[in-house]
Protein backbone atom coordinates (compact mmCIF):
# COMPACT_ATOMS: atom_id res chain seq x y z
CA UNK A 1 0.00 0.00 0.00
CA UNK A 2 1.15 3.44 -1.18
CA UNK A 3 0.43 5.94 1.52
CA UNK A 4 -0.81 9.68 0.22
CA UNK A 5 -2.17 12.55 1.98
CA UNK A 6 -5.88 11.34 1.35
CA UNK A 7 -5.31 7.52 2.79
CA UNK A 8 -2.44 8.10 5.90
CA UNK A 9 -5.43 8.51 8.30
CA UNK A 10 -7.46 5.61 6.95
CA UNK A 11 -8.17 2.37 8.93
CA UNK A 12 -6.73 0.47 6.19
CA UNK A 13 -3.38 1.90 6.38
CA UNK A 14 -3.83 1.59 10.03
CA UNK A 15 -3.84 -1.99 9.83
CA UNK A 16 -0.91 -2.35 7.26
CA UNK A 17 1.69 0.03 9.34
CA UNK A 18 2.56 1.16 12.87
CA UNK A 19 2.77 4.34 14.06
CA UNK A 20 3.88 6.14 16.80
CA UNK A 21 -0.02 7.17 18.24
CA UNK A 22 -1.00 3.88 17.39
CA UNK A 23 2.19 2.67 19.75
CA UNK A 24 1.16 4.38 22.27
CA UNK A 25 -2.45 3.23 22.29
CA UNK A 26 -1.10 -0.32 22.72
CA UNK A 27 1.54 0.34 24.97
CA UNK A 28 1.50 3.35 26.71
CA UNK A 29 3.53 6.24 27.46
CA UNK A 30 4.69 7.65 31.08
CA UNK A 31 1.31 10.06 30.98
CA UNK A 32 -1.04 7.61 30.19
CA UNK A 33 -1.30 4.05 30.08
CA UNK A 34 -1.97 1.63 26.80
CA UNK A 35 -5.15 -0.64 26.38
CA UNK A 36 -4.46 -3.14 23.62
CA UNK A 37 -8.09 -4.07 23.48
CA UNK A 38 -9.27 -0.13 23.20
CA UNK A 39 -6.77 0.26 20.41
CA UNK A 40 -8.03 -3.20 18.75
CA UNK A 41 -11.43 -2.44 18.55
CA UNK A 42 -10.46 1.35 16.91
CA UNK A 43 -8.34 -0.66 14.25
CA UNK A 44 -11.38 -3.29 13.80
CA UNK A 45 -13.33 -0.22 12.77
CA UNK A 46 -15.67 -1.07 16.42
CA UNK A 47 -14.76 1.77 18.70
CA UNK A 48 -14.02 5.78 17.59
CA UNK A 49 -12.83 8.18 20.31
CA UNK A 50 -14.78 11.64 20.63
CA UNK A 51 -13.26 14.58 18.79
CA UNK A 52 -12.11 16.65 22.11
CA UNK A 53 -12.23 20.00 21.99
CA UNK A 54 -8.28 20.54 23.16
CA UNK A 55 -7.43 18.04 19.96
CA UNK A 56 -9.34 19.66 17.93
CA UNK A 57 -7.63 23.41 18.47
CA UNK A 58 -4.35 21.53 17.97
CA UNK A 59 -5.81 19.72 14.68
CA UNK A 60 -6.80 23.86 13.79
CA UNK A 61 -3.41 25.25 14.45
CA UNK A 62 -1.77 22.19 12.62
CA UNK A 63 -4.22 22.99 9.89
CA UNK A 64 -3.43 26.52 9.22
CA UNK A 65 0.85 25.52 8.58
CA UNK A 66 -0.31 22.77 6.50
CA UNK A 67 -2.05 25.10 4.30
CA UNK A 68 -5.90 22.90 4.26
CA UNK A 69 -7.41 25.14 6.81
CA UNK A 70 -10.76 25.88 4.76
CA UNK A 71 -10.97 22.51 4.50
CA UNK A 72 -11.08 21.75 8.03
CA UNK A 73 -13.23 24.40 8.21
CA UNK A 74 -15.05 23.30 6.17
CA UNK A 75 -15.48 19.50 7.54
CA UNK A 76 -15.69 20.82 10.93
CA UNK A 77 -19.09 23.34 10.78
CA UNK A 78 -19.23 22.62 14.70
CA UNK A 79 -16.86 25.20 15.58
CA UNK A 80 -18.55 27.93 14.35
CA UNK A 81 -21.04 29.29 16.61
CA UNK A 82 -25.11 29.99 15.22
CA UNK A 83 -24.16 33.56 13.88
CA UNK A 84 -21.65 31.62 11.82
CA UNK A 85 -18.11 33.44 13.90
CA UNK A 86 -15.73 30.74 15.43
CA UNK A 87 -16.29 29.73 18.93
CA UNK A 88 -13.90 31.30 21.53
CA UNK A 89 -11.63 28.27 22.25
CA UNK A 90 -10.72 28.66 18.02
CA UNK A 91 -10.77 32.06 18.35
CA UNK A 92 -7.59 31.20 21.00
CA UNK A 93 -6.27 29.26 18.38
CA UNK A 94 -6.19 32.08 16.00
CA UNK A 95 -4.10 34.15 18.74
CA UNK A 96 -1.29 31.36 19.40
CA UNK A 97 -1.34 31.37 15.58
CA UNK A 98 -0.79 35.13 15.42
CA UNK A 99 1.95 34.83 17.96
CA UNK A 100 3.39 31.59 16.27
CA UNK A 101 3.77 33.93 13.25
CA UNK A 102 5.34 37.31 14.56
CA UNK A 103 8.28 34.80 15.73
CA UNK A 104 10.92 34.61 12.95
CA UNK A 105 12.70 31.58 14.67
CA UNK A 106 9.55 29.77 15.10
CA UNK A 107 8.56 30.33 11.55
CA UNK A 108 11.92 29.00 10.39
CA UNK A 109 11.17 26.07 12.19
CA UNK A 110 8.32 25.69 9.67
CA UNK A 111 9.37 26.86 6.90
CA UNK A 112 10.41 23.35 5.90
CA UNK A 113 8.58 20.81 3.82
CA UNK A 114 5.14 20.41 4.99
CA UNK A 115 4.08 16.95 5.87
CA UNK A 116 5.95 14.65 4.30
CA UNK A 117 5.33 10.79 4.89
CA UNK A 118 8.19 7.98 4.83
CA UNK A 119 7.59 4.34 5.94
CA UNK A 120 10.42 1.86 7.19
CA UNK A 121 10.56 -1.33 8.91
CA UNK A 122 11.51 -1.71 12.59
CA UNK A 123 11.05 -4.39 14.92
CA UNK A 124 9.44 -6.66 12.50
CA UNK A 125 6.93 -3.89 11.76
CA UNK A 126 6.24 -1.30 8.92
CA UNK A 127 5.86 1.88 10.59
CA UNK A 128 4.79 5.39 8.91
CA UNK A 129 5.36 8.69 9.72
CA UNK A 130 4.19 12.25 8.80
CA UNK A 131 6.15 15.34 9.43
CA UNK A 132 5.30 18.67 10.03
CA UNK A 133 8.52 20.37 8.82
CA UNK A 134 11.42 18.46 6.83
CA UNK A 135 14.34 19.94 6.10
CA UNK A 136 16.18 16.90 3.86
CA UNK A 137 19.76 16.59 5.26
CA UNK A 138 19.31 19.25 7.89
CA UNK A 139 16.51 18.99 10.65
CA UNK A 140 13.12 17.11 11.69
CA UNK A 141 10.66 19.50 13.07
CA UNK A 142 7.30 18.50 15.07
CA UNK A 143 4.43 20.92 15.69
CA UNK A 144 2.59 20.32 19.03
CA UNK A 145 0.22 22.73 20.41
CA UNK A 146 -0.17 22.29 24.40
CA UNK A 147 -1.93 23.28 27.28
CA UNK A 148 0.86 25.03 29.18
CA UNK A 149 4.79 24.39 27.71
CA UNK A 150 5.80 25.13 31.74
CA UNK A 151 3.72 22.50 33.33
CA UNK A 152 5.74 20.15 35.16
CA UNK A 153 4.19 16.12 35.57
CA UNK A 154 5.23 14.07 38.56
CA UNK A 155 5.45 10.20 38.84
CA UNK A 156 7.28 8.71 41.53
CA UNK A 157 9.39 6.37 39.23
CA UNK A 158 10.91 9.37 37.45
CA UNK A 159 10.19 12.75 39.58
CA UNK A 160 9.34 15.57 37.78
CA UNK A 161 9.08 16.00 33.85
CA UNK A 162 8.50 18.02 30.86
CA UNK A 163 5.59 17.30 28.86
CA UNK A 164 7.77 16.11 25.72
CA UNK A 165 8.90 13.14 28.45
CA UNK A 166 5.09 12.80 30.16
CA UNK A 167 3.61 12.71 26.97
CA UNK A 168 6.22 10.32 24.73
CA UNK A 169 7.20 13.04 22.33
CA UNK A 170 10.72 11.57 22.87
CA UNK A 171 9.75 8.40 21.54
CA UNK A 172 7.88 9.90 18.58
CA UNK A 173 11.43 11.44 17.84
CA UNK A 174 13.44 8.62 17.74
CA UNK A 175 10.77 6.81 15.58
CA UNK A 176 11.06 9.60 13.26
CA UNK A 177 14.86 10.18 13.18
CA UNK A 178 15.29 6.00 12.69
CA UNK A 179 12.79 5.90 9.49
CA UNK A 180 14.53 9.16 8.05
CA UNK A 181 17.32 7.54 8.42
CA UNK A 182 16.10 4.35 7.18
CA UNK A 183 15.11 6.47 4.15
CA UNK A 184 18.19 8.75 3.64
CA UNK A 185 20.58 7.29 5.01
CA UNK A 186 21.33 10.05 7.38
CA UNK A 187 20.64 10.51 11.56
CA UNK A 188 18.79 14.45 11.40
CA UNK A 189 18.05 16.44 14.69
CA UNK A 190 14.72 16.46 15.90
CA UNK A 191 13.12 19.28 17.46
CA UNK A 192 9.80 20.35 18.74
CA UNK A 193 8.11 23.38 17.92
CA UNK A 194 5.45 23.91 20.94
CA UNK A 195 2.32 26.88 21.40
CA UNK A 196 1.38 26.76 24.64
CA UNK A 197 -2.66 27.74 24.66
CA UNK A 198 -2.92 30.24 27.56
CA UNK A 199 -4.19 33.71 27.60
CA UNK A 200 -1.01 34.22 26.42
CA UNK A 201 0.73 32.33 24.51
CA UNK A 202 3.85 30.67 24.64
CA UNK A 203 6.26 29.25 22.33
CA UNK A 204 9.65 26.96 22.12
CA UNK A 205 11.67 25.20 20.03
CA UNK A 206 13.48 22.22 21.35
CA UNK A 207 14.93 18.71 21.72
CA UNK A 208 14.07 15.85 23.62
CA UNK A 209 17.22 14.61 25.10
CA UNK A 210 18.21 11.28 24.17
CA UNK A 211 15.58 11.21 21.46
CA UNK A 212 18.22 9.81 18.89
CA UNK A 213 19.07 6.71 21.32
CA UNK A 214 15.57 6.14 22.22
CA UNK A 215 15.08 4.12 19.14
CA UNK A 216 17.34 1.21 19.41
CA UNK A 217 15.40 0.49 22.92
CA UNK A 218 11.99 1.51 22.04
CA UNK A 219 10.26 -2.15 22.55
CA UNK A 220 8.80 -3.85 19.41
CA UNK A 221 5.82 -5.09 21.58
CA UNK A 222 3.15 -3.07 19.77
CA UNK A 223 3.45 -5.40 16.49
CA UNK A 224 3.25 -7.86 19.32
CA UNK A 225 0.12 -7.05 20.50
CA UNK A 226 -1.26 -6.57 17.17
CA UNK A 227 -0.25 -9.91 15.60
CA UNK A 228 -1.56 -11.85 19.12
CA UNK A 229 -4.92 -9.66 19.57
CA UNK A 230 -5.81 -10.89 15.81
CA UNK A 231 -5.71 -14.51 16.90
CA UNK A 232 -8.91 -15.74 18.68
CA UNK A 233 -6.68 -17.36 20.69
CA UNK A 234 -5.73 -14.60 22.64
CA UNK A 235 -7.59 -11.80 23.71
CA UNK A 236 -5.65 -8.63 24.03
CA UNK A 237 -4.98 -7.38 27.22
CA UNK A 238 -7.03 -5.04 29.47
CA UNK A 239 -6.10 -2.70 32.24
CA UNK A 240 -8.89 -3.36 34.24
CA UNK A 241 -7.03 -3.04 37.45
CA UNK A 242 -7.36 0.42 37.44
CA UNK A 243 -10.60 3.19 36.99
CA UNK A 244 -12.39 4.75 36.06
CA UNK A 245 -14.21 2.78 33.60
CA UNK A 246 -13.22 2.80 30.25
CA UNK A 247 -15.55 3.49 27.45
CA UNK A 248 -13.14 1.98 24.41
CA UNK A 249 -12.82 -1.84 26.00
CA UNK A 250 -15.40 -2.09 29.19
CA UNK A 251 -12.38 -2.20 31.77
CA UNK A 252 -10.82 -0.05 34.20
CA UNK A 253 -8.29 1.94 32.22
CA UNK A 254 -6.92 5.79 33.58
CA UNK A 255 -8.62 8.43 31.46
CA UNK A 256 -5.06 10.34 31.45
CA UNK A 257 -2.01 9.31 33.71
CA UNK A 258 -1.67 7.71 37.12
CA UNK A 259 -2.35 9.74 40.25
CA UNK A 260 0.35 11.86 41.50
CA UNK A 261 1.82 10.45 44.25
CA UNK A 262 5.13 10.81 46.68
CA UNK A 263 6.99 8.28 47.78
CA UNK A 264 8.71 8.17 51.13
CA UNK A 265 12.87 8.47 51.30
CA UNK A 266 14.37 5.17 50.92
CA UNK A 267 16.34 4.85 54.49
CA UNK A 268 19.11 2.71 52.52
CA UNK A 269 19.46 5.64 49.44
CA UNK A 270 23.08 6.08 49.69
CA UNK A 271 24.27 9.95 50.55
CA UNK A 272 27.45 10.60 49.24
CA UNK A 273 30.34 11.59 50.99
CA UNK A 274 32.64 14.35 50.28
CA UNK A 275 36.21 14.44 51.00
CA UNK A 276 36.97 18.25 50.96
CA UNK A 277 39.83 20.41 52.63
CA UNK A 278 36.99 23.58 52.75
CA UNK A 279 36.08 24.89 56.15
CA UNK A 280 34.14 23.78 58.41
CA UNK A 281 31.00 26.51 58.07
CA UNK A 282 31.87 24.95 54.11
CA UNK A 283 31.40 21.56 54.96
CA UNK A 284 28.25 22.20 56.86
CA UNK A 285 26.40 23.58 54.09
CA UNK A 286 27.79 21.13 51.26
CA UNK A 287 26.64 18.46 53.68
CA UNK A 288 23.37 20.04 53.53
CA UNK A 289 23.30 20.41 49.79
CA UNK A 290 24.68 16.71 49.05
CA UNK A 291 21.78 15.59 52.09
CA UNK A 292 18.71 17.37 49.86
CA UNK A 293 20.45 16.22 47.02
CA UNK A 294 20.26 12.63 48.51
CA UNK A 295 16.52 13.01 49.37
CA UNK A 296 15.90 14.15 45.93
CA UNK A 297 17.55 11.22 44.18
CA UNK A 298 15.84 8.49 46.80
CA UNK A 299 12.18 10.07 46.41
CA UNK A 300 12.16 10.01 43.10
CA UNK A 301 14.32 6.74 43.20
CA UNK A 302 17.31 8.24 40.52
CA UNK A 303 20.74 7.05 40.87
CA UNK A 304 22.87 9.61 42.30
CA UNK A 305 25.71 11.23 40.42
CA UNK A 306 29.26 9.74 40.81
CA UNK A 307 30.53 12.88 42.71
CA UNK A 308 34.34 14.03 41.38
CA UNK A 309 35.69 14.37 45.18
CA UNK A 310 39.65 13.77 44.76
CA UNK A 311 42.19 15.25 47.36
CA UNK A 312 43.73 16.71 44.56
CA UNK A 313 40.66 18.82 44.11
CA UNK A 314 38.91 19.41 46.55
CA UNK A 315 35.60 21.49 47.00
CA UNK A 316 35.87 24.84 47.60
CA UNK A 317 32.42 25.07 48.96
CA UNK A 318 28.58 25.40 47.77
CA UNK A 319 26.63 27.57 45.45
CA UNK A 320 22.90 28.67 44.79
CA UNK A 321 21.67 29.26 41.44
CA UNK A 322 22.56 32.75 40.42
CA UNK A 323 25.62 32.97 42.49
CA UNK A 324 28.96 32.98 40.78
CA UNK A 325 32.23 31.63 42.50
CA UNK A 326 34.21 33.92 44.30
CA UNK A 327 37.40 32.50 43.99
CA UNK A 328 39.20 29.54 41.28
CA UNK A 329 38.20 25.84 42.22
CA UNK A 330 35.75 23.25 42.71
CA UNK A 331 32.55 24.23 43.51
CA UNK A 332 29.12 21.97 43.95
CA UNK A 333 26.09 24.34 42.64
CA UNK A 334 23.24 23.39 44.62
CA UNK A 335 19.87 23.49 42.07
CA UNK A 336 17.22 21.91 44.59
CA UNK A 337 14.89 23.98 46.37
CA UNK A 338 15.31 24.50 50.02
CA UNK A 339 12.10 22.82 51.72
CA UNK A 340 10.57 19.19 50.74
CA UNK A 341 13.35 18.78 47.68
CA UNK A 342 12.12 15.72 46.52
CA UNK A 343 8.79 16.86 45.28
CA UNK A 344 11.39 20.00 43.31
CA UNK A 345 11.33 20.90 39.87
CA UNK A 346 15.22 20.36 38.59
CA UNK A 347 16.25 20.37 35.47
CA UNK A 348 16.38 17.13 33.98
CA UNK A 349 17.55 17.77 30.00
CA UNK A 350 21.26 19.09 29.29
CA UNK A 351 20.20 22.08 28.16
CA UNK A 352 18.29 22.74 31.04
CA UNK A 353 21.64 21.75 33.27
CA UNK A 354 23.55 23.78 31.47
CA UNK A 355 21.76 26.75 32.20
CA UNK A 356 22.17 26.43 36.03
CA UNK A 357 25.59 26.65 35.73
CA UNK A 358 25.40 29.35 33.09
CA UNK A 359 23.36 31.59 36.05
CA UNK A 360 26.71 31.36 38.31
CA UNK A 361 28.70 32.70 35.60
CA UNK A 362 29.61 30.05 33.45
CA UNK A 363 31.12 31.22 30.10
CA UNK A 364 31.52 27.74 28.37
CA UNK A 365 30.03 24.40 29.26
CA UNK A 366 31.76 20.83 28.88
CA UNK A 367 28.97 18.68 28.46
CA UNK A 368 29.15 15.03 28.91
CA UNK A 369 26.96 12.85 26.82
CA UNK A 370 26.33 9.13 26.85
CA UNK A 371 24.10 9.40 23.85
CA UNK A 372 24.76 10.93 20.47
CA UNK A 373 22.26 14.36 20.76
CA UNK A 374 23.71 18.15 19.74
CA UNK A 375 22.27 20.11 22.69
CA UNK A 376 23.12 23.71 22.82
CA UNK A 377 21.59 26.96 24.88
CA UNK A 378 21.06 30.11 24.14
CA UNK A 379 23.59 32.06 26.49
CA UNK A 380 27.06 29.92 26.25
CA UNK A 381 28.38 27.76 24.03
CA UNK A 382 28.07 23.60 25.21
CA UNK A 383 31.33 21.41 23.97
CA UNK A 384 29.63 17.82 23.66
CA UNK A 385 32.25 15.33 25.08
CA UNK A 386 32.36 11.78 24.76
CA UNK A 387 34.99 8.87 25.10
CA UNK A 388 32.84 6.07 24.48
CA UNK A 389 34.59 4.74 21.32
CA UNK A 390 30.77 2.99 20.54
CA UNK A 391 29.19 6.39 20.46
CA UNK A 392 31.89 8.24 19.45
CA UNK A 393 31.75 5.77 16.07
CA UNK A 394 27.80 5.82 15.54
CA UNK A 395 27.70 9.71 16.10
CA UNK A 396 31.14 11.40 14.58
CA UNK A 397 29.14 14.44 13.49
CA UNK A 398 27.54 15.17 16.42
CA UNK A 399 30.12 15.13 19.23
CA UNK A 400 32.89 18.05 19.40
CA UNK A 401 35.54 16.04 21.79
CA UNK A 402 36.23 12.56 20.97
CA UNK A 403 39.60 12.16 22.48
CA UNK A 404 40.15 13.62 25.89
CA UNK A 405 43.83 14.39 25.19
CA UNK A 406 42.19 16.88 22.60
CA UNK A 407 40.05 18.63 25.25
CA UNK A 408 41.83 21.56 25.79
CA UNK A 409 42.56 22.27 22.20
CA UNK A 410 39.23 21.64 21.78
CA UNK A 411 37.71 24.38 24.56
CA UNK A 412 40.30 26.79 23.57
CA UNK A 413 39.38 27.04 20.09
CA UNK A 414 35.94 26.99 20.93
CA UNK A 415 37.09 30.14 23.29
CA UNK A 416 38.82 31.77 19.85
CA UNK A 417 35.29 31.84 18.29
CA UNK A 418 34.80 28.16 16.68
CA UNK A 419 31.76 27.30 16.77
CA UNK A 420 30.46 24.59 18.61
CA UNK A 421 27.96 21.52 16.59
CA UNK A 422 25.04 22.68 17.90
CA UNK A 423 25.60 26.40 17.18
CA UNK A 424 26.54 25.10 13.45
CA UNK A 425 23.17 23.63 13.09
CA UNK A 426 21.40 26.66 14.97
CA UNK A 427 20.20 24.81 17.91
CA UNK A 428 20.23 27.44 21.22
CA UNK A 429 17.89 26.04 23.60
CA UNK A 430 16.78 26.40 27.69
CA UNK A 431 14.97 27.62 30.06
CA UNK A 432 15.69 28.59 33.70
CA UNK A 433 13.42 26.96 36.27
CA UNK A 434 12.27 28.51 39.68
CA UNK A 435 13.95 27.40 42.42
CA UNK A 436 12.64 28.52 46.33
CA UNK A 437 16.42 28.84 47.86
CA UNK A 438 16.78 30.70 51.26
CA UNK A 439 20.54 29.09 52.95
């Protein structure tokens, strides 16, 4: 089956390949749980969601960049109200639009081409994909419209996230990199280009870290699921340990994600030590930081950091965000809010990290990776560093440092004005995250 603009949505192309919302529908995402039977009966042509109204202002927005507005318009009469003017929720669509297009970066996000499809085979299943923006040889680009781009999701497995994490937008992006490259031959960044819908709107361009190692360990269960639910000899699973009832297969299933819920400080969670020739009022408050540090890590059960404490340097002391060092050394920036840490909003991506250090003065950051993604922010220039001679030979056009002896002559000509990988490709991401800090 060839798949066009007029059959990509159909249930027969449905049934022939896999996609990433179809995925998801069998097997979940960290924001909402999968019901194999729901998404059987929708591919059997037995069950059809409503058309919500938030999915439909997203389907409007996507619409208008697309260029087949009228004709959503034109299928959709119910969002017009009796005196024939749109109803107010697509008259806020019209305003994130509006702001969407008085943004030149934004716009050259999607200036690309506009939904272009490409199928591939992974895990033993053909999978399709549309995208929003395609630049060929350059960039991937996603168009989401959401509810709030600053709202923060909590689960207890993995603390706080983003809503590309809550929501799987990560795993969409690996998908989509792995068929492109399937296609082209050639790993391209993937980015998101989000409208928030508030009375104001707000709007970002960025990328899920890890998105282009999330392929090679997305599971291949879905094809699973769909092969096994076929055979009358197995009826596809349920979730009917949960509520409240589910109107797609008569079970219990969540309606969105899993209740919010903390979980109590492991008393085992390890809290690392610090060998440090600092002072004593020094030592105090780094044991205070590396304590709510601790707590952070155990409540939201993350391993902690290995922690570079060597007598030959030691820790100078500890820093809030927003205060710069006041003398050469090793300091520990404390990011973590003062009171109840673990339920804290940190920053979890790299570009995110790197701004915390940026806010104490940081002119240049050497940035770690142990997965091939250009990550780069907006106020300093991030060298991506990696000796992992696996990584370092699936991603050589991705990572600045490759061999450690070349660090320095790496940093230093990034200090004479060479630009850094991601500032090559244009990628200048982050945000700064409020943090209650009083010690």
């Amino acid at each position: 089956m060839i798949l066009t603009a007029e059959n990509y949505y159909t249930r027969e192309a449905d049934m022939e390949y896999l996609s990433v919302s179809q995925y998801k529908k069998f097997a979940g995402c960290l924001g909402r749980l999968g019901c194999e039977a729901k998404a059987m009966a929708e591919l059997n042509g037995e069950w059809e969601d409503d058309k919500s109204t938030a999915l439909m202002v997203g389907s409007y927005v996507d619409a208008h960049f697309e260029g087949t507005l009228d004709i959503f318009k034109a299928q959709n009469p119910e969002i017009f109200t009796q005196k024939g003017t749109l109803k107010a929720e697509y008259r806020r669509a019209e305003e994130v639009i509006n702001r969407i297009e008085r943004d030149e970066y934004f716009m050259a996000h999607m200036a690309g081409e506009k939904q272009v499809i490409m199928t591939g085979e992974l895990f033993g299943a053909k999978w399709k994909i549309k995208m929003d923006s395609y630049f060929p040889d350059t960039l991937i680009v996603d168009l989401k419209t959401m509810k709030s781009l600053g709202e923060s999701f909590y689960s207890a497995d993995f603390g706080n996230m983003d809503f590309i994490r809550n929501w799987g937008y990560d795993i969409q992006g690996a998908i989509y990199q792995k068929i492109v490259e399937i296609n082209t031959g050639k790993k391209l960044p993937f980015k998101i280009a989000a409208a928030s819908k508030e009375e104001y709107p707000d709007i970002d361009c960025q990328s899920p870290s890890g998105s282009s190692r999330r392929a090679s360990s997305v599971p291949g269960q879905s094809q699973a699921h769909r092969s096994s639910a076929a055979r009358p000899a197995k009826a596809p699973q349920t979730c009917a340990r949960y509520s409240p009832r589910c109107r797609g297969c008569g079970s219990s299933c969540p309606a969105l994600q899993l209740p919010h819920r903390r979980a109590s400080p492991r008393q085992d969670s390890p809290v690392p030590s610090a060998r440090t020739c600092a002072p004593i009022h020094a030592q105090t408050r780094l044991r205070y930081a590396l304590d709510k540090a601790a707590q952070f890590y155990a409540c939201n059960r993350l391993t902690p950091p290995v922690m570079p404490y060597t007598s030959l340097c030691p820790i100078q002391g500890v820093l809030k965000l927003t205060q710069a060092p006041p003398r050469r050394g090793l300091w520990y920036l404390d990011t973590l809010q003062d009171s109840e840490p673990e339920t804290g909003l940190a920053a979890t991506c790299l570009t995110d990290e790197a701004m915390d250090f940026i806010t104490a003065g940081a002119q240049i950051v050497l940035c770690p990776l142990a997965f091939g993604v250009v990550s780069g922010t907006v106020a300093a220039p991030m060298v991506s560093v990696c000796a992992d001679p696996e990584i370092c030979a699936e991603f050589p056009d991705e990572l600045d440092c490759t061999d450690v002896s070349a660090l320095a002559d790496t940093v230093l000509a990034v200090c004479n004005g060479k630009q850094t990988k991601a500032e090559a490709l244009g990628i200048s991401e982050g945000r700064l995250l409020s943090c209650a800090q009083t010690r």
